[in-house]
N, C-alpha and C. Protein backbone atom coordinates (compact mmCIF):
# COMPACT_ATOMS: atom_id res chain seq x y z
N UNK A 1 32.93 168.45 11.02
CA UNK A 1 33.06 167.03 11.14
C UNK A 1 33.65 166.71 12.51
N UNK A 2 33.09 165.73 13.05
CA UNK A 2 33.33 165.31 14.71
C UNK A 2 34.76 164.39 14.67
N UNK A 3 35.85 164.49 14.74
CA UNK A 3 36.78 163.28 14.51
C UNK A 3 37.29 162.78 16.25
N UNK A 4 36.42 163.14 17.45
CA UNK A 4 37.04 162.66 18.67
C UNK A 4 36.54 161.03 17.99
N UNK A 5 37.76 160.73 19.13
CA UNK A 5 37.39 158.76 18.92
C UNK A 5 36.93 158.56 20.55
N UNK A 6 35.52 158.22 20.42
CA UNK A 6 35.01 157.74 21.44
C UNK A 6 35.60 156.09 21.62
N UNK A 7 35.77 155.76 20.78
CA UNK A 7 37.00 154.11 21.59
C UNK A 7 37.89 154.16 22.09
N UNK A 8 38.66 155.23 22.05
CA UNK A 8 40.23 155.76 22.86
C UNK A 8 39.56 155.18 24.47
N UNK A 9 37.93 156.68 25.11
CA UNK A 9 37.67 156.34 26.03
C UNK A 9 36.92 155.17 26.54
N UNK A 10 36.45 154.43 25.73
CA UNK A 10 35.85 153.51 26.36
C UNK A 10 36.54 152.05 26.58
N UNK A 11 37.82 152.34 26.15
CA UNK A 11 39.10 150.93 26.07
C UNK A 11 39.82 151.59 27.93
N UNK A 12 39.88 153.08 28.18
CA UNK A 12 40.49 153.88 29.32
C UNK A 12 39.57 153.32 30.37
N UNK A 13 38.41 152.94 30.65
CA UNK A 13 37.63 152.77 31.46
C UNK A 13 37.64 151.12 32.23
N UNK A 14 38.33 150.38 31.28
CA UNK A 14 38.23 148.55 32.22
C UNK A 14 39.63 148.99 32.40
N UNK A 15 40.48 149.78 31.99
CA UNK A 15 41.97 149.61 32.41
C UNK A 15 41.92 150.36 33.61
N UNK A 16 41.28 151.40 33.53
CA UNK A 16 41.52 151.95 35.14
C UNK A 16 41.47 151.38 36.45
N UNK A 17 40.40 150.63 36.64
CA UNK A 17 40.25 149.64 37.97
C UNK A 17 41.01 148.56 38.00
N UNK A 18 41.48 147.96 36.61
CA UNK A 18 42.78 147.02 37.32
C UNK A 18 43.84 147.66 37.32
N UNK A 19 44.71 148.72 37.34
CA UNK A 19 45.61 149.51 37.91
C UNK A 19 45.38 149.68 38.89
N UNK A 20 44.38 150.40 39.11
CA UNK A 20 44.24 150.43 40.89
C UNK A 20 43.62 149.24 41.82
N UNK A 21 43.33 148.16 41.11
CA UNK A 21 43.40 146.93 41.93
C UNK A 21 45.05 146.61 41.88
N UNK A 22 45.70 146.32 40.61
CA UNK A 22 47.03 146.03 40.94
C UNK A 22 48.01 146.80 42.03
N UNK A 23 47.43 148.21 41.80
CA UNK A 23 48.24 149.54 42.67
C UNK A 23 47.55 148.90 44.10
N UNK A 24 46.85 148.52 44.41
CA UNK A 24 46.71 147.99 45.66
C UNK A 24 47.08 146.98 45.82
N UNK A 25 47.25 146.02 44.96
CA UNK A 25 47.91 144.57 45.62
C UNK A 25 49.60 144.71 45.78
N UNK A 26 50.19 145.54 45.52
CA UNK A 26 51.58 145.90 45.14
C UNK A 26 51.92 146.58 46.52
N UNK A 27 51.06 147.89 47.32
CA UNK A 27 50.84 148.67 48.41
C UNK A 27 50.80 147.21 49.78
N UNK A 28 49.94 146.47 49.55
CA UNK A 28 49.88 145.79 50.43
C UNK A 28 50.63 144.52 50.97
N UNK A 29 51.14 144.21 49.36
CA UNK A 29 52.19 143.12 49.83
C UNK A 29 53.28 144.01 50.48
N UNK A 30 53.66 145.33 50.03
CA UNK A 30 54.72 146.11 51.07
C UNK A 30 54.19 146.42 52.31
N UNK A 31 53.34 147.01 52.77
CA UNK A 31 52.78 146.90 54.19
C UNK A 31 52.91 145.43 54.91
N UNK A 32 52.67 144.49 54.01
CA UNK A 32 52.94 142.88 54.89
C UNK A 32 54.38 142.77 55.30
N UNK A 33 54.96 143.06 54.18
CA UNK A 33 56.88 142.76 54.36
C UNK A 33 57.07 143.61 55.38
N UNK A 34 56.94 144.70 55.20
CA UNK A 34 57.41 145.28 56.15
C UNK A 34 56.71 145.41 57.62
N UNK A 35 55.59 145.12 57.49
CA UNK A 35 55.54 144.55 59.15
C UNK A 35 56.12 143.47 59.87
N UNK A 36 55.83 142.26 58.77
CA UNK A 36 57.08 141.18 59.14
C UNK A 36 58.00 141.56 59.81
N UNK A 37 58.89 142.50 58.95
CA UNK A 37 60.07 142.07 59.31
C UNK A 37 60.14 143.19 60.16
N UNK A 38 59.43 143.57 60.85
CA UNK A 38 59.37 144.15 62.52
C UNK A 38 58.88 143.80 63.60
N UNK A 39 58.68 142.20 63.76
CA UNK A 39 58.84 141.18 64.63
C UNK A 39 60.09 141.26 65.12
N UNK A 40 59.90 141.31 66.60
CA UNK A 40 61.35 141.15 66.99
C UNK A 40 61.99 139.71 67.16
N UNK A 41 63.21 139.89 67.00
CA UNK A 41 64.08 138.84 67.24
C UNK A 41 65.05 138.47 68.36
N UNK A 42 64.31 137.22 69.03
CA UNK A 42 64.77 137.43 70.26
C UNK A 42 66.60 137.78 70.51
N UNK A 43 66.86 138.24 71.32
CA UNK A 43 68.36 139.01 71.36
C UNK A 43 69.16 137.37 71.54
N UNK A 44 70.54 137.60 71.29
CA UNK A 44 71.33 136.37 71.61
C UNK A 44 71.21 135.30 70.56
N UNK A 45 72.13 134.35 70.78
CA UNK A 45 71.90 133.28 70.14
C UNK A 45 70.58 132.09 69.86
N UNK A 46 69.86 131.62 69.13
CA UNK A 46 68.99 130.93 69.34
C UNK A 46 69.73 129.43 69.95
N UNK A 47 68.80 128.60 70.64
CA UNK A 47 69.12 127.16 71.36
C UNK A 47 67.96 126.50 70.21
N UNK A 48 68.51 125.36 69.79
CA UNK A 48 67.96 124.34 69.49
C UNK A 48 67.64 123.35 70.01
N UNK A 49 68.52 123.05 71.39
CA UNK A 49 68.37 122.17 71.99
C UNK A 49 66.62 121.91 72.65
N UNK A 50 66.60 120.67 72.38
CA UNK A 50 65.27 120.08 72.67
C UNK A 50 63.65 120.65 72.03
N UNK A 51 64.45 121.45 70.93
CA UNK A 51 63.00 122.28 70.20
C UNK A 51 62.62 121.04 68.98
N UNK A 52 61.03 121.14 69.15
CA UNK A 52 60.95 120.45 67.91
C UNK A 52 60.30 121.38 66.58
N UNK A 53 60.56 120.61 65.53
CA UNK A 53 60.16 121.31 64.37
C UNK A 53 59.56 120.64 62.86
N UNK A 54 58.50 120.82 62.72
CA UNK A 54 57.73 120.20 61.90
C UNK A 54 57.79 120.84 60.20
N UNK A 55 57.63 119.99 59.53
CA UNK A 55 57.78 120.25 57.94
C UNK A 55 56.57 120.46 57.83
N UNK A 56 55.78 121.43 57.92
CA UNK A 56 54.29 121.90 56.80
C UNK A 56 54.10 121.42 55.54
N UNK A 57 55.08 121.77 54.92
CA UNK A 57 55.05 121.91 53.44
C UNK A 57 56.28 121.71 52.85
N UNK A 58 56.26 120.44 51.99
CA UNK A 58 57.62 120.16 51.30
C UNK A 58 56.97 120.57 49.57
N UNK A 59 57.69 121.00 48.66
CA UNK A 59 57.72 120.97 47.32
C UNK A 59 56.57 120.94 47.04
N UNK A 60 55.58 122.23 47.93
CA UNK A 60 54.24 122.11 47.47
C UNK A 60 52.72 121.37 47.56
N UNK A 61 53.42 120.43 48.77
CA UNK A 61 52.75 118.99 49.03
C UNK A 61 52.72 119.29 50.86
N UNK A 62 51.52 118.67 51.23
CA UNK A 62 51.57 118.47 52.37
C UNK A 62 52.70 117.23 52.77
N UNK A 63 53.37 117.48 54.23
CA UNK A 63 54.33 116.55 54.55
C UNK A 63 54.18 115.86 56.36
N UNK A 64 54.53 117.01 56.99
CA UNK A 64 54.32 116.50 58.40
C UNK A 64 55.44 115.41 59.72
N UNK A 65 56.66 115.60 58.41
CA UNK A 65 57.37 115.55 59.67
C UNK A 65 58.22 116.22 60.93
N UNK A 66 58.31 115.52 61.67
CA UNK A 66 58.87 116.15 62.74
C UNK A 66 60.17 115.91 63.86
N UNK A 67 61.39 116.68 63.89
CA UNK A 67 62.50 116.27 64.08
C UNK A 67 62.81 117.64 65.29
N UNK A 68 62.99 116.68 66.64
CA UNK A 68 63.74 117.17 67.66
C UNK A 68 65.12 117.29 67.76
N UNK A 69 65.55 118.63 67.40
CA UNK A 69 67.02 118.30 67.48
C UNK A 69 68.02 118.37 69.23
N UNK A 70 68.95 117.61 69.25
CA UNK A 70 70.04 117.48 70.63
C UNK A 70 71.61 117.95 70.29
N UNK A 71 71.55 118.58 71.55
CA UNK A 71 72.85 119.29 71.44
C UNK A 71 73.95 118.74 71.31
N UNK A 72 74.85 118.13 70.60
CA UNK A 72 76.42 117.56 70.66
C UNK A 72 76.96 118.40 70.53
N UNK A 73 77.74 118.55 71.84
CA UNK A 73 79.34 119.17 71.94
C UNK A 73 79.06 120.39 72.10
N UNK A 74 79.94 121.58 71.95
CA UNK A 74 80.31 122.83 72.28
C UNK A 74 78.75 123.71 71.55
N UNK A 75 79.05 123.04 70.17
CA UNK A 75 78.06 124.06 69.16
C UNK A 75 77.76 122.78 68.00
N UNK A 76 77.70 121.77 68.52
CA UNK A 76 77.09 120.91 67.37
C UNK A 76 75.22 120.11 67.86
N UNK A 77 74.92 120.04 66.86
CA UNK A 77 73.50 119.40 66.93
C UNK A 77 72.75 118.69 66.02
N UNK A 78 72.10 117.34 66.32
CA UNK A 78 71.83 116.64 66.30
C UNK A 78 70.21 116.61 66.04
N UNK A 79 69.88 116.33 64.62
CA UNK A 79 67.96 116.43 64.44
C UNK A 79 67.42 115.11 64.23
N UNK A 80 66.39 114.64 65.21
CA UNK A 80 66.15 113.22 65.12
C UNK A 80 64.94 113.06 64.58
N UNK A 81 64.39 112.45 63.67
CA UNK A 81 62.96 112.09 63.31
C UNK A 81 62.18 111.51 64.44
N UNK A 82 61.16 112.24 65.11
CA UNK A 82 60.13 111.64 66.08
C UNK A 82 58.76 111.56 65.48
N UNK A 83 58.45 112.35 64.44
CA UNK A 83 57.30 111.71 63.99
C UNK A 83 57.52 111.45 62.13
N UNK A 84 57.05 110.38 61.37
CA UNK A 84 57.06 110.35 60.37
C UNK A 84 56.24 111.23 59.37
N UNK A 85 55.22 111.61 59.67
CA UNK A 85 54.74 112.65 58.61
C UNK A 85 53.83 111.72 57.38
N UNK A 86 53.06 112.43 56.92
CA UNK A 86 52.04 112.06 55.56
C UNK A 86 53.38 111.43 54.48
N UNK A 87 54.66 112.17 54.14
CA UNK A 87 55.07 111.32 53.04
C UNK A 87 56.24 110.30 53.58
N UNK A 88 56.50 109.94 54.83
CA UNK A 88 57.40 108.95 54.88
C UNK A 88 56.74 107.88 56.07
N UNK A 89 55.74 108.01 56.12
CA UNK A 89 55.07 106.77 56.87
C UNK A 89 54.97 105.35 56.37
N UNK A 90 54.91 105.60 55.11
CA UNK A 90 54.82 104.03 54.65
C UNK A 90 56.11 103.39 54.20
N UNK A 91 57.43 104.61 54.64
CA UNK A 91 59.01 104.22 54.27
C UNK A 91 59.37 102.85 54.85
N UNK A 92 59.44 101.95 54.25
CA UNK A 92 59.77 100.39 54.69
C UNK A 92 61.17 101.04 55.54
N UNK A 93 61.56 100.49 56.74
CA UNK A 93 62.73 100.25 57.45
C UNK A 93 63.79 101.52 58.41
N UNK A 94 62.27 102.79 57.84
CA UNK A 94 62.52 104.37 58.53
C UNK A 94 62.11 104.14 59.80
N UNK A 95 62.79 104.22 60.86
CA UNK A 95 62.41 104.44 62.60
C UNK A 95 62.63 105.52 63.13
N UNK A 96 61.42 106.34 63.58
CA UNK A 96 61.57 107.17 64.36
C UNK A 96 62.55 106.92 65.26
N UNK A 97 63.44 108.06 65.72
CA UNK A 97 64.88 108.38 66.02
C UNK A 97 65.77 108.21 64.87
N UNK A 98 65.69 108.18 63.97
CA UNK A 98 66.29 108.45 62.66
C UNK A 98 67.31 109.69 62.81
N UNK A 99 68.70 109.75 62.83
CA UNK A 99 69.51 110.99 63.14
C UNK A 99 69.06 111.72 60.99
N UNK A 100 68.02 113.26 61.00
CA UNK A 100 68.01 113.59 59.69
C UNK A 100 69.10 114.95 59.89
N UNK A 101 69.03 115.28 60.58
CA UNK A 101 70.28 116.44 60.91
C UNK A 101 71.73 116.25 61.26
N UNK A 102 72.58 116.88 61.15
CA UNK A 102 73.48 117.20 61.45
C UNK A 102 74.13 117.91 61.06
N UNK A 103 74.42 119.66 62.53
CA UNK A 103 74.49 120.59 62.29
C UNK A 103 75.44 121.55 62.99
N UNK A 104 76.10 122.58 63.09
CA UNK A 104 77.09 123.46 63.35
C UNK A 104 76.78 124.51 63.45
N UNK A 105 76.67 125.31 64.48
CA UNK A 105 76.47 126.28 64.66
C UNK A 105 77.51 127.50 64.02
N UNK A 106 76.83 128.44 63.09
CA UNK A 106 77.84 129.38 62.25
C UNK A 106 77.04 130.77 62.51
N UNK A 107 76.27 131.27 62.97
CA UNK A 107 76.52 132.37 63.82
C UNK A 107 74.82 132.74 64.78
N UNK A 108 74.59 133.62 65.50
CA UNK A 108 73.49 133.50 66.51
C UNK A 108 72.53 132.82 65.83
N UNK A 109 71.74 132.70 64.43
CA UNK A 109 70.15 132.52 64.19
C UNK A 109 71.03 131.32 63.24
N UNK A 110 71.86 130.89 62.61
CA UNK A 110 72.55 130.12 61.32
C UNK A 110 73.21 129.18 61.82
N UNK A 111 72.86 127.69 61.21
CA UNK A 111 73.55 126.50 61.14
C UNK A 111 73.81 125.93 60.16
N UNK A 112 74.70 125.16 59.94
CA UNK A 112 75.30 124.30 58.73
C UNK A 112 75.60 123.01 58.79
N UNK A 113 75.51 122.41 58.02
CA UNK A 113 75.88 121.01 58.19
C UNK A 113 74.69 120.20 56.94
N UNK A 114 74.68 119.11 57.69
CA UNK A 114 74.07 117.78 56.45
C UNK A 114 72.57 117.61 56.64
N UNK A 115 71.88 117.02 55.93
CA UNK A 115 70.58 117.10 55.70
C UNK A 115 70.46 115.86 54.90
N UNK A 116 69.95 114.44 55.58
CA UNK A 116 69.31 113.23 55.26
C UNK A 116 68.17 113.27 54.51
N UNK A 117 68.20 113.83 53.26
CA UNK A 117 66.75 113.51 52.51
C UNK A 117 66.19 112.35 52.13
N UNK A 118 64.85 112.07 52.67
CA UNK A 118 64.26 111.03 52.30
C UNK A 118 62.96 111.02 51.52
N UNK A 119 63.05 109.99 50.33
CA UNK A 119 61.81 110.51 49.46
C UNK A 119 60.81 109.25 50.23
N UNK A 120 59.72 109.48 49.60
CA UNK A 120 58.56 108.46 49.75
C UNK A 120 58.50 106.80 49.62
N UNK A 121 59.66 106.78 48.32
CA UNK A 121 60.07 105.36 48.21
C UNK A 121 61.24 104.99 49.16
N UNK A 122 61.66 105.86 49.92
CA UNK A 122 62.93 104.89 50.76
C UNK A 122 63.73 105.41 50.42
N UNK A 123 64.44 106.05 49.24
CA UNK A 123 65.88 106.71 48.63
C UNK A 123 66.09 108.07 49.54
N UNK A 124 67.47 107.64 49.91
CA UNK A 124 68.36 108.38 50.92
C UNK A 124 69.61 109.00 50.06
N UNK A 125 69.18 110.59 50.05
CA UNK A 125 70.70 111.21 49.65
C UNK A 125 70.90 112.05 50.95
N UNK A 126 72.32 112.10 50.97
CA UNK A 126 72.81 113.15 52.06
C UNK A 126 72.98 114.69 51.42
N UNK A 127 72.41 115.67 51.98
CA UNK A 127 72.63 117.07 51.39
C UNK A 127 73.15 117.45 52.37
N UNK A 128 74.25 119.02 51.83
CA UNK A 128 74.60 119.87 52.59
C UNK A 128 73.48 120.89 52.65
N UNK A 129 73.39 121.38 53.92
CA UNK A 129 72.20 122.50 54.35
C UNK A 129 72.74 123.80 54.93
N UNK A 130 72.28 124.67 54.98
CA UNK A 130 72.56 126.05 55.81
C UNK A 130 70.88 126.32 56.10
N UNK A 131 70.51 126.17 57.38
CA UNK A 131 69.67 126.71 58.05
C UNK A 131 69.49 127.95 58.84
N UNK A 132 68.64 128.74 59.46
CA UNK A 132 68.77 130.03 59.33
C UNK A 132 67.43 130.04 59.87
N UNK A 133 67.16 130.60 61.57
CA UNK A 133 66.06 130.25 62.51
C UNK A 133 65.51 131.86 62.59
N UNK A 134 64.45 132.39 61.96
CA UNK A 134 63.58 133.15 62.16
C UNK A 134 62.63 133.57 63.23
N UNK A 135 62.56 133.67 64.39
CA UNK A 135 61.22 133.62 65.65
C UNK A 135 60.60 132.06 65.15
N UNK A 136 59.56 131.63 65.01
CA UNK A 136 59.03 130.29 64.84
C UNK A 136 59.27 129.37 63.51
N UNK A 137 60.20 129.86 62.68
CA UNK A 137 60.15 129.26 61.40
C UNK A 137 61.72 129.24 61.02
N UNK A 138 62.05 127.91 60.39
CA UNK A 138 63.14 127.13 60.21
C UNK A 138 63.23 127.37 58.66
N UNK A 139 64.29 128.09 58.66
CA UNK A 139 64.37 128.84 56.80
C UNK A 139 65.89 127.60 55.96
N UNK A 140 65.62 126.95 55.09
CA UNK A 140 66.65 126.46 54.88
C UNK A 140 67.26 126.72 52.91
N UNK A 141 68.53 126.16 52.77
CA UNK A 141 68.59 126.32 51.49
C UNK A 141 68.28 125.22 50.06
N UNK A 142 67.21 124.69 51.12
CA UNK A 142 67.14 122.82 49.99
C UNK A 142 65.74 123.49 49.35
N UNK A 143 64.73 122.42 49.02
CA UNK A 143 64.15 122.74 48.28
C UNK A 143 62.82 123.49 49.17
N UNK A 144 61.65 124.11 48.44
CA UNK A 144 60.81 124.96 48.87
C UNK A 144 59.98 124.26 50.55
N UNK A 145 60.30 124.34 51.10
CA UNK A 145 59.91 124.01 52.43
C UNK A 145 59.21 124.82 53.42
N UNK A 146 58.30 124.34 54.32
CA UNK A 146 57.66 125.57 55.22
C UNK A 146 58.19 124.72 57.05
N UNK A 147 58.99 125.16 57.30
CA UNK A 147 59.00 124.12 58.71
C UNK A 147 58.95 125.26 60.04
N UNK A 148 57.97 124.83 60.93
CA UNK A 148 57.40 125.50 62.16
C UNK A 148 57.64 124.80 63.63
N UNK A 149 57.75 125.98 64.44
CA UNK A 149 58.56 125.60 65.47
C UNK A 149 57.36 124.62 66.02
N UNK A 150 57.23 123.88 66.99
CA UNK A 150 56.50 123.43 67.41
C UNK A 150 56.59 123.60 69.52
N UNK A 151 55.30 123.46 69.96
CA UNK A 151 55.22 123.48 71.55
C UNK A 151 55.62 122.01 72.03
């Protein structure tokens, strides 16, 4: 009497290729990280002064604004709204030069300080922020954001 179970192997056969599709998507997101993060970083302190920097992506949503920040004082700085962006253009009584920053320098790539959030309808809360400057990209601790250096 034959008792192999030919269903054992034929259930072994769709599982194999998504293991090794997963075993490859797992391989490659580590090859990405770790090339990343062998970009160099320029030596020294970063300058903010007169850089601008645009919001890509707020909470999943296209956004598009853009805030030049100015140097006050020893190690303080200053982020001004120069362009309004897809979600605060139609903000009744928002003017470009809008001070949305204000910030402290806390060590070469890291700043701290306040963060003017503005929603779509006009409502203004003040947050505390810790920012944290990567080569072209502005890493912060508020909500999911993509912001890029700009020329």
């Amino acid at each position: 009497m034959n008792t192999h179970n030919h269903s054992s192997r034929s259930l072994r056969w769709p599982v194999a290729p998504a293991l090794a599709f997963l075993l490859f998507g797992v391989l490659a997101q580590a090859c990405a990280t770790s090339s990343s993060s062998t970009t160099a970083q320029p030596a020294g302190p970063v300058e903010l002064d007169q850089t601008k920097w645009k919001l890509l992506m707020l909470g999943g949503s296209l956004d598009g604004r853009v805030v030049q920040f100015h140097k006050r004082g020893a190690d303080g700085y200053e982020g001004k709204l120069v362009e309004k962006g897809r979600k605060l253009q139609d903000v009744v009584g928002l003017q470009e030069g809008e001070t949305i920053f204000k910030l402290k320098r806390r060590s070469d790539t890291e700043f701290e300080g306040t963060y003017k959030a503005i929603d779509a309808k006009g409502g203004v809360a003040e947050k505390e922020v810790t920012i944290d400057v990567k080569n072209n990209n502005l890493l912060w601790n508020q909500e999911s954001a993509t912001w890029e250096k700009q020329d």
